[in-house]
N, C-alpha and C. Protein backbone atom coordinates (compact mmCIF):
# COMPACT_ATOMS: atom_id res chain seq x y z
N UNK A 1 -14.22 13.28 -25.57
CA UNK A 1 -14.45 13.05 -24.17
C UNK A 1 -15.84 12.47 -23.98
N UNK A 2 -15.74 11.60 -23.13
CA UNK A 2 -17.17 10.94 -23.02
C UNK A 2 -17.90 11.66 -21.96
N UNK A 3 -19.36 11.51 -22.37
CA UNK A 3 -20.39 12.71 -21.75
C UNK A 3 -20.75 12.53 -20.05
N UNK A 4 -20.30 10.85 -19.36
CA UNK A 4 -19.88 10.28 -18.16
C UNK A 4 -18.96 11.75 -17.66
N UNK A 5 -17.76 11.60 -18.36
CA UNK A 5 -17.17 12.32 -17.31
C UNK A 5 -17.24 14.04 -17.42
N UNK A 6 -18.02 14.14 -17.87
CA UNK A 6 -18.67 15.56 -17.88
C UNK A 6 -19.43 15.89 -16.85
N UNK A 7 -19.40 15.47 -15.72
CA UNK A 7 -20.51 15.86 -14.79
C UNK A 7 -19.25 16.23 -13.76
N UNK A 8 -19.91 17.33 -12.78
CA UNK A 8 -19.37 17.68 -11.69
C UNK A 8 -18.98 16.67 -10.78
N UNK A 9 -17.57 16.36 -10.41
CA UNK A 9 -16.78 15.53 -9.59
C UNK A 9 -16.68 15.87 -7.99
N UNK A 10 -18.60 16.17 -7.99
CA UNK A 10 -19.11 15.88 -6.40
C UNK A 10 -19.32 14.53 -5.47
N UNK A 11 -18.27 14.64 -4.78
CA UNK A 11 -18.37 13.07 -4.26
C UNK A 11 -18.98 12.73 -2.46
N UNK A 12 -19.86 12.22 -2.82
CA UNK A 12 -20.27 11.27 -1.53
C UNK A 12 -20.92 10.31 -1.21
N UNK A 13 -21.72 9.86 -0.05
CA UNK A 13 -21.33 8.41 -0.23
C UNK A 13 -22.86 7.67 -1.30
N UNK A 14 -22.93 8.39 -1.71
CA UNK A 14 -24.14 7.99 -2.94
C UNK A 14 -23.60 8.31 -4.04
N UNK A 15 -22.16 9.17 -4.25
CA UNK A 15 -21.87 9.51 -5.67
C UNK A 15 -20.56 9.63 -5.65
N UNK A 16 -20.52 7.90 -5.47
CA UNK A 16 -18.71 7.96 -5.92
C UNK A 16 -18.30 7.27 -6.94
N UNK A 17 -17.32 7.29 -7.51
CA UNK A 17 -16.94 6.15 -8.85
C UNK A 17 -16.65 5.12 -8.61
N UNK A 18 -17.09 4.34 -9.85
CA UNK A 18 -17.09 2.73 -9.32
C UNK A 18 -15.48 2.31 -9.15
N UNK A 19 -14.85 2.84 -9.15
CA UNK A 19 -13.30 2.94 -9.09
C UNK A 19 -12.59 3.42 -7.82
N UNK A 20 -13.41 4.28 -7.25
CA UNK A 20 -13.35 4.94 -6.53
C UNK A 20 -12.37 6.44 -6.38
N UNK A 21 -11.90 6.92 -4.91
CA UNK A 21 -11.26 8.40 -5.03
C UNK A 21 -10.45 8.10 -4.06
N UNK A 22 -9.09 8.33 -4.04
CA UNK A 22 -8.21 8.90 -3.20
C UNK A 22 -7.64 9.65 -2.76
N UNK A 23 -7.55 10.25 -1.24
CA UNK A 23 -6.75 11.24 -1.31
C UNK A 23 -5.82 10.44 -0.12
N UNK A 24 -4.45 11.38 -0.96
CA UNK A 24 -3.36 10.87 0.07
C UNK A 24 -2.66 11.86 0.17
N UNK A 25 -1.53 11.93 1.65
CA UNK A 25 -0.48 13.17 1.64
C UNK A 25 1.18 11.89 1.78
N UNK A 26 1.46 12.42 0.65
CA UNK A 26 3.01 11.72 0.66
C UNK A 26 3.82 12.53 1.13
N UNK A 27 5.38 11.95 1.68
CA UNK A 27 6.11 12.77 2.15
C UNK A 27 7.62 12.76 1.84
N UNK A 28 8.18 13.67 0.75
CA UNK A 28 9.41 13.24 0.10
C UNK A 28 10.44 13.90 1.32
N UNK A 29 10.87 13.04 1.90
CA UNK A 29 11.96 13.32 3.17
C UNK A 29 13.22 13.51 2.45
N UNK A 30 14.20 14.60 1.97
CA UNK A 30 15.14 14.60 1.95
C UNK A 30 16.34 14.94 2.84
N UNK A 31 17.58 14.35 2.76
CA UNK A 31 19.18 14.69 3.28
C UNK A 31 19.77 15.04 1.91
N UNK A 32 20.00 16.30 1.73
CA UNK A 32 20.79 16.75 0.78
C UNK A 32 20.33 15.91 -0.85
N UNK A 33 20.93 15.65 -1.31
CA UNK A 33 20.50 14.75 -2.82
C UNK A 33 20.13 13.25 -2.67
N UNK A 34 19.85 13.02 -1.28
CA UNK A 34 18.76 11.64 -1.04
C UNK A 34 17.41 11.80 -0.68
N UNK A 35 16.81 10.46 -0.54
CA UNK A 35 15.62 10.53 -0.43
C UNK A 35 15.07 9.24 0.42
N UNK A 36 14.09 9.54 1.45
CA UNK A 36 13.82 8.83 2.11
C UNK A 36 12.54 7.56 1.74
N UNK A 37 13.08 6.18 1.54
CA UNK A 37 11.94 5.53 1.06
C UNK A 37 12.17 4.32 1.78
N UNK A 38 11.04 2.66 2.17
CA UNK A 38 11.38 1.60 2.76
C UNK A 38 10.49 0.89 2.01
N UNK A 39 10.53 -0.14 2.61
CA UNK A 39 9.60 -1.48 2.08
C UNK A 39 8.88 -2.00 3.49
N UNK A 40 7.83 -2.20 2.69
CA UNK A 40 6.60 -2.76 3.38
C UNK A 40 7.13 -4.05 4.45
N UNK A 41 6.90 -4.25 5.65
CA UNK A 41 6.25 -5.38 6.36
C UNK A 41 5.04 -4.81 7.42
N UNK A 42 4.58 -6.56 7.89
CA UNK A 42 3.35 -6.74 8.49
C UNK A 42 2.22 -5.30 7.82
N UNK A 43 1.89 -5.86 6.24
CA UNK A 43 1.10 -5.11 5.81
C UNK A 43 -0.65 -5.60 6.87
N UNK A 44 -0.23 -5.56 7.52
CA UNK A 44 -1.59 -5.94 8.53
C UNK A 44 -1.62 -4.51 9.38
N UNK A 45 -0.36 -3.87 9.80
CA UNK A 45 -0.37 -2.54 10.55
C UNK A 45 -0.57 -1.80 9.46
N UNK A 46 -0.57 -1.76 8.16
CA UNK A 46 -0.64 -0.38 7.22
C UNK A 46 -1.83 -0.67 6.68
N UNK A 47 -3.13 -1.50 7.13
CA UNK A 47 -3.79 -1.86 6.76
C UNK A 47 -4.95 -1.31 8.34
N UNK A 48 -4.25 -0.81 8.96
CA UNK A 48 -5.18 -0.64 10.32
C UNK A 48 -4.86 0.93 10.55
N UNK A 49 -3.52 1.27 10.54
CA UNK A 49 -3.05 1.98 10.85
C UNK A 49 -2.67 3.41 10.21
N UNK A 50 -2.30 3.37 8.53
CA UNK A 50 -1.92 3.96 7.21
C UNK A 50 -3.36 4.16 6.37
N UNK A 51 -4.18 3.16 6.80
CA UNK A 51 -5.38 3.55 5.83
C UNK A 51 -4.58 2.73 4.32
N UNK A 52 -4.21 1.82 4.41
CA UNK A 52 -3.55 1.06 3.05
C UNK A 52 -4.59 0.14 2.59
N UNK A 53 -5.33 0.04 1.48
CA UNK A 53 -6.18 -1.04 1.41
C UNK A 53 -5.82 -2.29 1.10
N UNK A 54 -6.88 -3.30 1.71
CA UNK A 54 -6.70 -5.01 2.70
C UNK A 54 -6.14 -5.23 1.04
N UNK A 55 -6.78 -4.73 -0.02
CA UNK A 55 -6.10 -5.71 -1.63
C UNK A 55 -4.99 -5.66 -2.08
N UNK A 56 -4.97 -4.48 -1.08
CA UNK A 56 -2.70 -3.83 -2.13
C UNK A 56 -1.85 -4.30 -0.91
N UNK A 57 -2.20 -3.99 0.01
CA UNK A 57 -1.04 -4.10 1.34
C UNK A 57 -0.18 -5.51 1.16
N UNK A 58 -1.22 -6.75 0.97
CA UNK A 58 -0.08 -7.75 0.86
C UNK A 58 0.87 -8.10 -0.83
N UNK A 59 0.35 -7.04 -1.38
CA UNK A 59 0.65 -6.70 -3.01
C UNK A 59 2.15 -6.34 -2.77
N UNK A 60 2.16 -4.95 -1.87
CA UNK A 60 3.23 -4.06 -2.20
C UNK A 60 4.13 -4.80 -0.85
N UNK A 61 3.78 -5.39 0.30
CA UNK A 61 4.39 -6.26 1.29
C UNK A 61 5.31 -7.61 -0.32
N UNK A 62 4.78 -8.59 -1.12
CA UNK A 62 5.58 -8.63 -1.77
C UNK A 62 6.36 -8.76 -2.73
N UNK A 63 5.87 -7.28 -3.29
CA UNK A 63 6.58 -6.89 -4.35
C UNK A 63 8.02 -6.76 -3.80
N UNK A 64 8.38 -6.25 -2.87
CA UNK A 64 9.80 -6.23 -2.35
C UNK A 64 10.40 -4.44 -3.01
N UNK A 65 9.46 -3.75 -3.50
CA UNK A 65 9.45 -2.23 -4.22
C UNK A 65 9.62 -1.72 -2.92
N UNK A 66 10.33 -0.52 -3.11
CA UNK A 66 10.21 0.87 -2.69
C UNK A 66 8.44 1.88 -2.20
N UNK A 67 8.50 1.90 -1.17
CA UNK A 67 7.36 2.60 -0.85
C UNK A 67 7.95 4.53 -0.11
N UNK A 68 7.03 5.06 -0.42
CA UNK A 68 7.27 6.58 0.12
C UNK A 68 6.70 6.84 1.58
N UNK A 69 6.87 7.19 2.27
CA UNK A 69 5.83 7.85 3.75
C UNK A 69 5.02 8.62 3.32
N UNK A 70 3.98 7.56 3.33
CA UNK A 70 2.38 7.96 2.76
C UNK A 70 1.27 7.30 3.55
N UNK A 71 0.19 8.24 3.58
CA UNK A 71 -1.06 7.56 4.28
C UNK A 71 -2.21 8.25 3.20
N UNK A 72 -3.67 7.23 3.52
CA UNK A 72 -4.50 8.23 3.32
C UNK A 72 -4.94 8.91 3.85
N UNK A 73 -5.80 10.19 4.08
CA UNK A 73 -6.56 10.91 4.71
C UNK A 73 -7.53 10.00 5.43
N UNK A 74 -7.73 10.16 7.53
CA UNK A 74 -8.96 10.15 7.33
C UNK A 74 -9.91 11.16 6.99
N UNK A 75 -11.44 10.80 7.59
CA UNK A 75 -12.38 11.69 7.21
C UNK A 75 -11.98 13.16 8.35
N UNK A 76 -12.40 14.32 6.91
CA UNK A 76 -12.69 15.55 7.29
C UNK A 76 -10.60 16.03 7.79
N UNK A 77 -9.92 15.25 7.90
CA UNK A 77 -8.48 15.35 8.15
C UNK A 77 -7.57 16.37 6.64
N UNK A 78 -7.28 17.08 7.20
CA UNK A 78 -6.43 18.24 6.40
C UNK A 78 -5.18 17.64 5.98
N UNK A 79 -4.56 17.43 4.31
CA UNK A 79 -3.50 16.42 3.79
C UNK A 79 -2.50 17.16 4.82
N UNK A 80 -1.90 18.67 4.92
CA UNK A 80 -1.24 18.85 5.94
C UNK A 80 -0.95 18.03 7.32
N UNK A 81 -2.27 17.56 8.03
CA UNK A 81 -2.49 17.09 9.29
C UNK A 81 -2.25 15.31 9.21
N UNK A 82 -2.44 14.99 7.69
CA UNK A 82 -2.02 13.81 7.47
C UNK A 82 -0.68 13.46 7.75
N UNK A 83 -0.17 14.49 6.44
CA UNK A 83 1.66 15.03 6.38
C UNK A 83 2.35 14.82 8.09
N UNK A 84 1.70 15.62 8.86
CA UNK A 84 2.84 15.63 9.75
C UNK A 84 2.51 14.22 10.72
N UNK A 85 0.86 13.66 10.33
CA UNK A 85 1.18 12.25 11.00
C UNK A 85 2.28 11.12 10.52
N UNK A 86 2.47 11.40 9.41
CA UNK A 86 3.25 10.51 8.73
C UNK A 86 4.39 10.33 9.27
N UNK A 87 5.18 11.47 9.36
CA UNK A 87 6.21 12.23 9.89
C UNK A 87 6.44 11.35 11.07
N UNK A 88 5.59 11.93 12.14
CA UNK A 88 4.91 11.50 14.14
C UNK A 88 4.92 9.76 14.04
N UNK A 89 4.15 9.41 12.89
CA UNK A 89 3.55 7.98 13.29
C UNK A 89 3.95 6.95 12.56
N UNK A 90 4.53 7.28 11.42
CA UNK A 90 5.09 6.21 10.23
C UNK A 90 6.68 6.35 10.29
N UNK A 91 6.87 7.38 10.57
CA UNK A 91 8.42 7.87 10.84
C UNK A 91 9.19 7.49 11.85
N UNK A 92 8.18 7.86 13.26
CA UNK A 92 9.09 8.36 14.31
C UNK A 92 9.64 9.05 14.13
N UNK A 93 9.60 10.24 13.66
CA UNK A 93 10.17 11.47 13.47
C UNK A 93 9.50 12.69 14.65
N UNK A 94 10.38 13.19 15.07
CA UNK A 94 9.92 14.63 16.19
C UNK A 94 10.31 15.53 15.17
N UNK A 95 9.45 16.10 14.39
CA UNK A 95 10.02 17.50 13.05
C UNK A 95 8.51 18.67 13.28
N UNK A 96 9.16 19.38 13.50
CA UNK A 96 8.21 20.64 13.39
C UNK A 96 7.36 20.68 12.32
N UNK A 97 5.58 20.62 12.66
CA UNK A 97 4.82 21.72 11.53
C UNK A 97 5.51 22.22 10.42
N UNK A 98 6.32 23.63 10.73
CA UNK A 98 6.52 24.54 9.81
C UNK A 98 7.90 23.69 9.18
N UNK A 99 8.29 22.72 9.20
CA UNK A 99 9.40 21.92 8.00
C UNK A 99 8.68 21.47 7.22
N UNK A 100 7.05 21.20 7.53
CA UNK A 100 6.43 20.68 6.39
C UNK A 100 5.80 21.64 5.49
N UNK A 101 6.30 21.50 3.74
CA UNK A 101 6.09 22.28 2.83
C UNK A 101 5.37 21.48 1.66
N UNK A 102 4.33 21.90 1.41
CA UNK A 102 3.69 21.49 -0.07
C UNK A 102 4.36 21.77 -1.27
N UNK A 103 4.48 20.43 -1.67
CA UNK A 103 5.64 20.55 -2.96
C UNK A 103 4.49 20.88 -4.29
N UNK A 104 3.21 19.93 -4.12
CA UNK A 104 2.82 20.14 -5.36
C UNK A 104 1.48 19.07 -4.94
N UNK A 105 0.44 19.42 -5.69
CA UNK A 105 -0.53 18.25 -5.98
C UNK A 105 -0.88 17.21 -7.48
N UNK A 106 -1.01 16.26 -6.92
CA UNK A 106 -1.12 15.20 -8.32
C UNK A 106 -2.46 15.10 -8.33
N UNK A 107 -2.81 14.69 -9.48
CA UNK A 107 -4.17 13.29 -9.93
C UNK A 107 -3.44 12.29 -10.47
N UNK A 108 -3.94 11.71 -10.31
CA UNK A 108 -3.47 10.25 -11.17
C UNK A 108 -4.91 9.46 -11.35
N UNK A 109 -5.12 9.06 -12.92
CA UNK A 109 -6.18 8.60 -12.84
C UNK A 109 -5.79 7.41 -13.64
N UNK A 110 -6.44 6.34 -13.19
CA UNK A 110 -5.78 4.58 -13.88
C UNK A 110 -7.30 4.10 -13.93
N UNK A 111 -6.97 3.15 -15.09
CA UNK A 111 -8.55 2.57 -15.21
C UNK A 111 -8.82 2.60 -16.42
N UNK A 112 -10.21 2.04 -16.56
CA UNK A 112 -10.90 2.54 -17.93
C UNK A 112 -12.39 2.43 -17.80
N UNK A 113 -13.11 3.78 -18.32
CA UNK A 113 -14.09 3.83 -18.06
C UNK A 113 -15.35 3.03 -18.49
N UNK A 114 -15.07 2.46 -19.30
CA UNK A 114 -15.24 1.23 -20.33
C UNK A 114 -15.26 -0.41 -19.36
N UNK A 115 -14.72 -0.26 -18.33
CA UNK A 115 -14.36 -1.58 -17.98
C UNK A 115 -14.81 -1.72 -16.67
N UNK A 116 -15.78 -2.81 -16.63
CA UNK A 116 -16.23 -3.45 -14.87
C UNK A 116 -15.32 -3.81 -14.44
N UNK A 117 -14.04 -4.70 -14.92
CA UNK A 117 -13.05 -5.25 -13.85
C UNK A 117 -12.56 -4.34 -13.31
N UNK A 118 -11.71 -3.18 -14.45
CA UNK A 118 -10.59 -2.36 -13.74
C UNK A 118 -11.64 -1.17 -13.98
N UNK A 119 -12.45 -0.42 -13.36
CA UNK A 119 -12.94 1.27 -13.36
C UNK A 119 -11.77 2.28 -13.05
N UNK A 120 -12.16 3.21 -13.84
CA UNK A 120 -11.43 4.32 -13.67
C UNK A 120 -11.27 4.46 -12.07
N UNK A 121 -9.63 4.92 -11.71
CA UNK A 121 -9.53 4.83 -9.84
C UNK A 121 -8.69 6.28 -10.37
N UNK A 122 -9.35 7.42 -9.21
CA UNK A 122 -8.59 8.32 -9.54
C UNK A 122 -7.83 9.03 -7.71
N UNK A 123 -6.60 8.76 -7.94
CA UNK A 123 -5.85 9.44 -6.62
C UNK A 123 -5.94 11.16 -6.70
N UNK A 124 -5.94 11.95 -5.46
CA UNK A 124 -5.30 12.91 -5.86
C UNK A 124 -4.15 12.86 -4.35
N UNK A 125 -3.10 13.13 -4.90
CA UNK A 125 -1.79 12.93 -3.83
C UNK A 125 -1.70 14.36 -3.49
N UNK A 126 -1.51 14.49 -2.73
CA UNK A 126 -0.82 16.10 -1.82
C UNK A 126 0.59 15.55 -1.52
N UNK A 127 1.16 16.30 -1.52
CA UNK A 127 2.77 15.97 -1.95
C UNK A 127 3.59 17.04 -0.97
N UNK A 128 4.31 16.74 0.26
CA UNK A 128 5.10 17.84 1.04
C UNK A 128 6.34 16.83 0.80
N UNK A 129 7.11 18.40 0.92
CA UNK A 129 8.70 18.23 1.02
C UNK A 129 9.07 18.33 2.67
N UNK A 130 10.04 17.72 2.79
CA UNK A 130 10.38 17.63 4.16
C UNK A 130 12.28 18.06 4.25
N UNK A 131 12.95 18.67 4.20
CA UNK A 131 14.16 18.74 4.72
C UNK A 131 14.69 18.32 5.85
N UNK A 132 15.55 17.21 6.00
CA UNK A 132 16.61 16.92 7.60
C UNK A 132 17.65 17.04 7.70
N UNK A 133 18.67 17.59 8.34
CA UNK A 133 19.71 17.72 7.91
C UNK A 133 20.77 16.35 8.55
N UNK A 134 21.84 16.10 7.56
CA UNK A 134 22.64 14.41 8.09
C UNK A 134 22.52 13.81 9.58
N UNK A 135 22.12 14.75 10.86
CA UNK A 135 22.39 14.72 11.99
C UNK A 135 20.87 13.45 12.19
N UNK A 136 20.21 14.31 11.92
CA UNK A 136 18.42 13.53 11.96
C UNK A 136 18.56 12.47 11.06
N UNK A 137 18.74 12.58 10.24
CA UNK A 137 18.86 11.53 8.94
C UNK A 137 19.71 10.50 9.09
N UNK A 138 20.82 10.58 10.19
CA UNK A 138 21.85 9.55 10.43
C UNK A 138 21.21 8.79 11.66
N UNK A 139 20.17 8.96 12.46
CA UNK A 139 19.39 8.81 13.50
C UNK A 139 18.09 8.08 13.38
N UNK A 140 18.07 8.56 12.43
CA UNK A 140 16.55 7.68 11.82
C UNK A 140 16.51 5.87 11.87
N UNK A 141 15.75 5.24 12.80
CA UNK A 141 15.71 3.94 13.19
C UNK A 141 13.91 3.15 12.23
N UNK A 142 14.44 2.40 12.04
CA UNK A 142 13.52 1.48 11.34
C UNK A 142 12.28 0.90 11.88
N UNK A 143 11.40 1.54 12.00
CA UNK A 143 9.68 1.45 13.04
C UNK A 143 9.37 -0.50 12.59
N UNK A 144 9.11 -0.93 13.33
CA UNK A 144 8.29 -2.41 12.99
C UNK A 144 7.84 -2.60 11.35
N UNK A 145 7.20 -1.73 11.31
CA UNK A 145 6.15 -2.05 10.37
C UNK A 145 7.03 -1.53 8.48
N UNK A 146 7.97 -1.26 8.68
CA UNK A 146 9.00 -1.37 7.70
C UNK A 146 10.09 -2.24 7.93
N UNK A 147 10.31 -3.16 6.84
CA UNK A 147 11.78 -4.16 6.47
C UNK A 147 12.21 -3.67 6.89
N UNK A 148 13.00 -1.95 5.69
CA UNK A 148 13.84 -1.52 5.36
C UNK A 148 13.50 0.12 5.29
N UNK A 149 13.88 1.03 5.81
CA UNK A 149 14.23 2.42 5.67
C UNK A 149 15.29 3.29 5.97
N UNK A 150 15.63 3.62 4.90
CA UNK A 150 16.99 4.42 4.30
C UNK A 150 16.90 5.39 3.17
N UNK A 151 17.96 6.67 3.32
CA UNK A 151 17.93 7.40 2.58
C UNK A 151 19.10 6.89 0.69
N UNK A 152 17.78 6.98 -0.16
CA UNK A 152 19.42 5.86 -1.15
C UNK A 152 19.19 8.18 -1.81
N UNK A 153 20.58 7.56 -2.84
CA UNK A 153 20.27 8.57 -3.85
C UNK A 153 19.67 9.00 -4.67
N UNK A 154 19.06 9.93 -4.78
CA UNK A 154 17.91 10.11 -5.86
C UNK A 154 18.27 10.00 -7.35
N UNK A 155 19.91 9.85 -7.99
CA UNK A 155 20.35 9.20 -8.61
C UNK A 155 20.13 7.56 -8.87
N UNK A 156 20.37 7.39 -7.93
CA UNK A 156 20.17 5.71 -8.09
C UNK A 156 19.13 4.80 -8.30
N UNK A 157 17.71 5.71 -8.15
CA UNK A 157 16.33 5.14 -8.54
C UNK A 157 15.24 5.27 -10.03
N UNK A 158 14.50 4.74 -9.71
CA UNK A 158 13.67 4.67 -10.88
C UNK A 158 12.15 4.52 -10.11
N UNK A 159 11.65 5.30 -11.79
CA UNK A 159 10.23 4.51 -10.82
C UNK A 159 9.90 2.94 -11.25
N UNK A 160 10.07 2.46 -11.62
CA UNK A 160 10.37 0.94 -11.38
C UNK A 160 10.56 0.41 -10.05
N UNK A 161 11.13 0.92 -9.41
CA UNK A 161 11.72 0.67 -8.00
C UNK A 161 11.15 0.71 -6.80
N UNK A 162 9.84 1.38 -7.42
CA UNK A 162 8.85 1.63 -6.60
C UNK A 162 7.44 0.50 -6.56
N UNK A 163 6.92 0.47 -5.61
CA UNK A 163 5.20 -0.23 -5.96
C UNK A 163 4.31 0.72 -6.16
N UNK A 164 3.51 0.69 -6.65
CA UNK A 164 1.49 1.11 -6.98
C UNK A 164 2.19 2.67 -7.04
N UNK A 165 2.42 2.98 -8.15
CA UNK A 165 2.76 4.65 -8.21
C UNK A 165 3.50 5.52 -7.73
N UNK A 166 4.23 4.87 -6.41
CA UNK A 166 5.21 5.65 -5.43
C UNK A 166 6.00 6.54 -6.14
N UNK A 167 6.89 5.66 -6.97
CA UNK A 167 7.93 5.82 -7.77
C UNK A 167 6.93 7.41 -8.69
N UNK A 168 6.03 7.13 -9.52
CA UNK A 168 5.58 8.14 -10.29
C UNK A 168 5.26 9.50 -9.32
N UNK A 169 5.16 9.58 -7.95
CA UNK A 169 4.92 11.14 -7.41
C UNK A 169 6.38 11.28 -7.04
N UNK A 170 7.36 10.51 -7.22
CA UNK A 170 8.83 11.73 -7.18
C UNK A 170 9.12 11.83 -9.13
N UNK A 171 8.69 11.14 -10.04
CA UNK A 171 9.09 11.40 -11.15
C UNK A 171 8.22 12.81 -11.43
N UNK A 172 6.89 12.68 -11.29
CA UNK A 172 6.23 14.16 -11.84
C UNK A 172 6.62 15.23 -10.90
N UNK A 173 7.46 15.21 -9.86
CA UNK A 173 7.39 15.59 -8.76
C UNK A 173 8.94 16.66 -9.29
N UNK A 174 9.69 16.04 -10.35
CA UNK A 174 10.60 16.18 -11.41
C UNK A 174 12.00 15.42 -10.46
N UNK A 175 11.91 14.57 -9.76
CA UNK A 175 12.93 14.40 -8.79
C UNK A 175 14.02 13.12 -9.20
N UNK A 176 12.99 12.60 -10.00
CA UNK A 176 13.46 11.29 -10.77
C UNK A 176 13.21 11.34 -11.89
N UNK A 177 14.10 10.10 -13.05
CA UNK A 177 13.57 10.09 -14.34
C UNK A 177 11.92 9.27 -14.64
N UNK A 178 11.24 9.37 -15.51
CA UNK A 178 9.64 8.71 -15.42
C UNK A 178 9.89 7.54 -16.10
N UNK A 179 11.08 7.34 -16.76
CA UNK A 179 11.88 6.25 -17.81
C UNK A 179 12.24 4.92 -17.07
């Protein structure tokens, strides 16, 4: 282990990595053995609105991949309080607080510490489960700022299918294969 990352992972705005830190709250919406995911348009609103950064938004706009209902945190904002904006504001969803459940937390760290182009970038995802039952889930209308949103089968995906990692927080998440 190199003696760099041996130091306490106190971050602010004088001591952050040249890679930088993320935190995000994703939101795995299920109907029974599906899962709720869409594709990006007018990455200009998830770029104002989602906290999506100006370099990926027109990346994952077109890759034509699978994206999850995800934002980042703003400042001092609780991943919970994120969670149920997602829900409120990326969704259009009316779902109670207490449906939202913490499935699990990730890191994900990409990069190399070795390297000016690509620096180590390390996420940490907060991860809630969401339950709807077919009634809500058959109701669910497609907000502007998504192509496409629909529940497919959690059979039928990969993380391949996904853009910038999506796909990898339902595989560690054990929901999908990582293959």
């Amino acid at each position: 282990m190199l003696s760099s990352t041996r130091r306490k992972a106190l971050f602010n705005e004088k001591n952050v990595p040249r890679g930088g830190v993320c935190l995000s709250s994703f939101v795995v919406v299920r109907s029974g053995r599906k899962v709720l995911v869409g594709k990006m348009a007018k990455p200009e609103i998830w770029i104002e609105r989602f906290f999506v950064g100006e370099e990926f938004a027109p990346t994952y706009y077109t890759s034509g991949k699978y994206l999850l209902p995800a934002r980042h945190l703003a400042w001092y904002e609780s991943p919970l309080d994120a969670a149920e904006g997602v829900i409120r504001d990326q969704l259009m969803l009316n779902l109670p607080k207490k449906s939202i459940h913490l499935m699990q937390v990730q890191s994900h760290l990409r990069g190399n510490i070795d390297s000016a182009e690509q620096p180590p970038h390390w996420d940490i995802c907060f991860v809630y489960d969401v339950k709807v039952p077919a009634r809500i889930a058959s109701k669910l209308h497609t907000p502007p700022w998504f192509n496409d949103l629909h529940f497919v089968p959690l059979s039928s995906i990969s993380v391949d299918d996904f853009t910038r990692g999506h796909g990898d927080i339902l595989a560690e998440a054990g929901l999908i294969s990582s293959s």
